[in-house]
Protein backbone atom coordinates (compact mmCIF):
# COMPACT_ATOMS: atom_id res chain seq x y z
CA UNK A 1 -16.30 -0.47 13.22
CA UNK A 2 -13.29 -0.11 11.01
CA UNK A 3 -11.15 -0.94 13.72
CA UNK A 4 -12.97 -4.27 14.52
CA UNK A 5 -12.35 -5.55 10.48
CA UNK A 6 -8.93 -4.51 11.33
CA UNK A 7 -8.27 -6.46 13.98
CA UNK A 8 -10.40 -9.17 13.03
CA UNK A 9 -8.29 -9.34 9.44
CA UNK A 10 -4.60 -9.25 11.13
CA UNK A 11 -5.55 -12.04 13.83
CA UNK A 12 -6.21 -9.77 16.39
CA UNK A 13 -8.85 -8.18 18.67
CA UNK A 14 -9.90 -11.63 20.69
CA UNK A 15 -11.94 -11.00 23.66
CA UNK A 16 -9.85 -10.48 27.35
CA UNK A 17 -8.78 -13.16 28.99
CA UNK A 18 -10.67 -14.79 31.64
CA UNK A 19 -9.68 -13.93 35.35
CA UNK A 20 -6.69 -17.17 36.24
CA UNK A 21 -6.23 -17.27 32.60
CA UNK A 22 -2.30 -17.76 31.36
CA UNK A 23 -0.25 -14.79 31.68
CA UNK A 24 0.10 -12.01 28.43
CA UNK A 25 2.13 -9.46 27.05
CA UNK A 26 0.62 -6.43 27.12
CA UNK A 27 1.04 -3.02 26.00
CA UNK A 28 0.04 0.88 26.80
CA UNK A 29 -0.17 3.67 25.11
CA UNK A 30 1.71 6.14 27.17
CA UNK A 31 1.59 9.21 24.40
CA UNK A 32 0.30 10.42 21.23
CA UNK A 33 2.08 13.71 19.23
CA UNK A 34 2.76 15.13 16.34
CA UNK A 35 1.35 17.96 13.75
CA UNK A 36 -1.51 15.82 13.18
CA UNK A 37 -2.71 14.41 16.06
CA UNK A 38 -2.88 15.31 20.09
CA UNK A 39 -4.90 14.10 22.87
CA UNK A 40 -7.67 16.47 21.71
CA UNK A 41 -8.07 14.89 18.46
CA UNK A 42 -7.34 11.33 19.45
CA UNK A 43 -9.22 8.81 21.28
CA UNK A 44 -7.46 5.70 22.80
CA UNK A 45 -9.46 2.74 23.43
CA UNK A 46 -7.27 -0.32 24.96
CA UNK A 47 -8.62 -3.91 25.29
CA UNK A 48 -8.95 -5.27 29.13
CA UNK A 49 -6.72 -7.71 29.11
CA UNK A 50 -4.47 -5.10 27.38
CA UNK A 51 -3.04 -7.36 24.46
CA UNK A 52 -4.53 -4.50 22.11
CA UNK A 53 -4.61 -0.79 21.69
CA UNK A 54 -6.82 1.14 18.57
CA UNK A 55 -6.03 4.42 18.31
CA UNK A 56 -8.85 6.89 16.33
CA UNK A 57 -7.83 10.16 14.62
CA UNK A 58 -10.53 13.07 13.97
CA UNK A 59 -7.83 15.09 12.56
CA UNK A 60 -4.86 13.17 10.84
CA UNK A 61 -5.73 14.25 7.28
CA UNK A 62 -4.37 16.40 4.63
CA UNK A 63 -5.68 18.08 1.51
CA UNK A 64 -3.43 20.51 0.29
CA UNK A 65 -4.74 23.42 -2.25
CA UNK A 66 -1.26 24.33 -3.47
CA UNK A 67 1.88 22.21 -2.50
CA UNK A 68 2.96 19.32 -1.44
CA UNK A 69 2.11 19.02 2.72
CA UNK A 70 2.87 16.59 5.72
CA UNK A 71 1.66 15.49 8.57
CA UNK A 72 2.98 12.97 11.56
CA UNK A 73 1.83 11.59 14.68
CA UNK A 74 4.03 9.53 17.09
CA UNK A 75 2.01 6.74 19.30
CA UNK A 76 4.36 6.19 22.47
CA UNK A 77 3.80 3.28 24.23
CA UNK A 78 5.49 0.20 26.03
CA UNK A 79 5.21 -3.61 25.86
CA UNK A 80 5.54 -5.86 28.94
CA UNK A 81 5.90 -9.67 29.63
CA UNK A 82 4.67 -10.88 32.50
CA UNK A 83 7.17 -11.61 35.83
CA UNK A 84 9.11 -14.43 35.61
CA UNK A 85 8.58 -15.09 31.50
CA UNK A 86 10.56 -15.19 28.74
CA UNK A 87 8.42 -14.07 25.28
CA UNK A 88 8.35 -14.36 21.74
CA UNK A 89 5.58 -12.87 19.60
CA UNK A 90 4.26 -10.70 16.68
CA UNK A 91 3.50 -7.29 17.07
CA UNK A 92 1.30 -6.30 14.58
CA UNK A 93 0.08 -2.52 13.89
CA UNK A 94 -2.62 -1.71 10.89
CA UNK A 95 -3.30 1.85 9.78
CA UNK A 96 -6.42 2.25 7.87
CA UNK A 97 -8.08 5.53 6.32
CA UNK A 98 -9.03 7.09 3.03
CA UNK A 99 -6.86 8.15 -0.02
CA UNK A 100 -7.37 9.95 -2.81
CA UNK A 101 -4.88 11.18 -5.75
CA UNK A 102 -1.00 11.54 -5.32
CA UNK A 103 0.06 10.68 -1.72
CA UNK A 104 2.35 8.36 0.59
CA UNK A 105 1.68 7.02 3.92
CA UNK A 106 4.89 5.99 5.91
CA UNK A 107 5.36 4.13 9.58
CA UNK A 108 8.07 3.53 11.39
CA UNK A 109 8.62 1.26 14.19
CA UNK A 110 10.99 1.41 16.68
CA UNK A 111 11.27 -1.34 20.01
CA UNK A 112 13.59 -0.05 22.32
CA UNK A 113 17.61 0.66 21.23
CA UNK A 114 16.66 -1.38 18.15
CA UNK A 115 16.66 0.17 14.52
CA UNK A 116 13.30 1.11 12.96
CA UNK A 117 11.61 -0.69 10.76
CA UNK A 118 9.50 1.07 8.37
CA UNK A 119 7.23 0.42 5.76
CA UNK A 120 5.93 2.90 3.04
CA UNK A 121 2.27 3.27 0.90
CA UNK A 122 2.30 5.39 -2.25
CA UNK A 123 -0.84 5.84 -3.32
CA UNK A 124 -0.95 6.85 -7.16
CA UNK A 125 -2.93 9.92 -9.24
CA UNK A 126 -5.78 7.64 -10.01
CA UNK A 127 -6.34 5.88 -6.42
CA UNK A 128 -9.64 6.59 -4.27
CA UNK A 129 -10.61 4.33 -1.87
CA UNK A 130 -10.27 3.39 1.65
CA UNK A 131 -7.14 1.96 3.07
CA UNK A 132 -5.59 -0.90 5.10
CA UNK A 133 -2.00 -1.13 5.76
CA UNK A 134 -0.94 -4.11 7.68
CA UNK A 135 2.61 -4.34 9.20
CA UNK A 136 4.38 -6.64 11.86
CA UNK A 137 7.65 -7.24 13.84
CA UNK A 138 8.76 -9.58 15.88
CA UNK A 139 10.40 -7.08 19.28
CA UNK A 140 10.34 -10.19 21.84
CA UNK A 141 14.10 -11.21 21.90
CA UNK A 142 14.26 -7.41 22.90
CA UNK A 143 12.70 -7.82 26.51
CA UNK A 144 14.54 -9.27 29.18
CA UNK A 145 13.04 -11.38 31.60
CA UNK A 146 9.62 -10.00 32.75
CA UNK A 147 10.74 -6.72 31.72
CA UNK A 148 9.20 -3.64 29.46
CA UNK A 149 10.32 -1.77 26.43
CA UNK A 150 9.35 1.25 25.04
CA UNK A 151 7.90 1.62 21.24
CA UNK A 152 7.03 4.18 18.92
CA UNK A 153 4.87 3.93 15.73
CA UNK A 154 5.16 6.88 13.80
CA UNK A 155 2.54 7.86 10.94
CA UNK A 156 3.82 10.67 8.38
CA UNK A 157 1.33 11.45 5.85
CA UNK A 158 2.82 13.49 2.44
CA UNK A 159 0.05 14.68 -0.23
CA UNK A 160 0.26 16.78 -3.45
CA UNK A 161 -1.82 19.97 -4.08
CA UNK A 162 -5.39 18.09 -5.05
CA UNK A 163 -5.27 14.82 -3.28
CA UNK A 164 -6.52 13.84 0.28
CA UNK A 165 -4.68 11.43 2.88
CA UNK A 166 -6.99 10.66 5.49
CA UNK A 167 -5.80 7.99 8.80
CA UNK A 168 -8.68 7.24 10.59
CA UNK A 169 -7.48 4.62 13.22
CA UNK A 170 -4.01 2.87 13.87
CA UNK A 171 -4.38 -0.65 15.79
CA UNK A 172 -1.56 -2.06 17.30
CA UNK A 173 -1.55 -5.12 19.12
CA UNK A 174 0.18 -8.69 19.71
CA UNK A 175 -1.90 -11.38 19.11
CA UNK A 176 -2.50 -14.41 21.60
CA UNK A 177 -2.14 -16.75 18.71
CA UNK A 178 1.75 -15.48 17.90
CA UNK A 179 2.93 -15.16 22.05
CA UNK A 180 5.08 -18.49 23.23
CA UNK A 181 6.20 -17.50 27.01
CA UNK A 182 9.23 -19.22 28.63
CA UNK A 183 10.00 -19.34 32.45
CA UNK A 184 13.13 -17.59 32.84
């Protein structure tokens, strides 16, 4: 459910494409690590037409007792334009979850050689609510010519003795709205 107001808030999440329908660029998740998440603890659901990817967490949360703690998790995927095409598009990502107290929620993106992007949430003492963080880059002029690069999103989660940090689900996806192909 979250997921779905996710995607339907950053554009995202339209229904697959119909079978003869113009090409895509699509993505898969190839790998999910880190100290708070694993395949055990993480499901991966990907769209059919595979222009989206939600990934759920049952264990990316914190609530330390004592001290400042951290957690991560690194979603390892690749995005590919179709043969013979040329793309440009947004790739948008959304993290969404539950904070309460002192806490900061950082991503990082990385396409490829390219250098990350990252963006940072700091949640203050008095905040407790849900979550959505809503980020986007624009990794197209990185592909060559019907080719694939790799990605990684990284979550790191930092909380003070008392508060919670809870990441429920990470969407990423490109939206059919943002891709312009190109014969190349």
């Amino acid at each position: 459910m979250l997921a779905a107001l996710l995607a339907s808030e950053t554009g995202v999440g339209r229904a697959a494409q119909a079978a003869g329908a113009e090409p895509v660029v699509t993505m898969q998740v190839a790998e999910v690590s880190g100290s708070g998440c694993d395949r055990g603890n993480t499901t991966i659901s990907t769209l059919p037409d595979r222009t989206e990817v939600v990934v759920g967490f049952s264990a990316l949360s914190i609530r330390p007792a004592s001290r400042w703690r951290t957690l991560d998790c690194a979603v390892r995927g690749s995005i590919s334009v179709p043969a013979g095409y040329r793309a440009t598009f947004v790739f948008f990502n959304a993290a969404a979850g539950y904070a309460a107290g002192s806490a900061t929620l950082r991503q990082t993106r990385t396409f490829a050689a390219a250098p990350p992007t990252a963006g940072t949430r700091i949640f203050g003492p008095t905040f407790d609510d849900i979550f959505r963080v809503h980020n986007s880059d624009t990794p197209g002029g990185l592909i060559p010519c019907g080719g694939t690069i790799p990605f990684v999103n990284k979550i790191d989660l930092a909380a003070e003795a008392g508060a919670t940090l809870s990441v429920d689900s990470f969407d990423i996806a490109t939206s059919p709205d943002t891709v312009v192909l190109t014969k190349c």
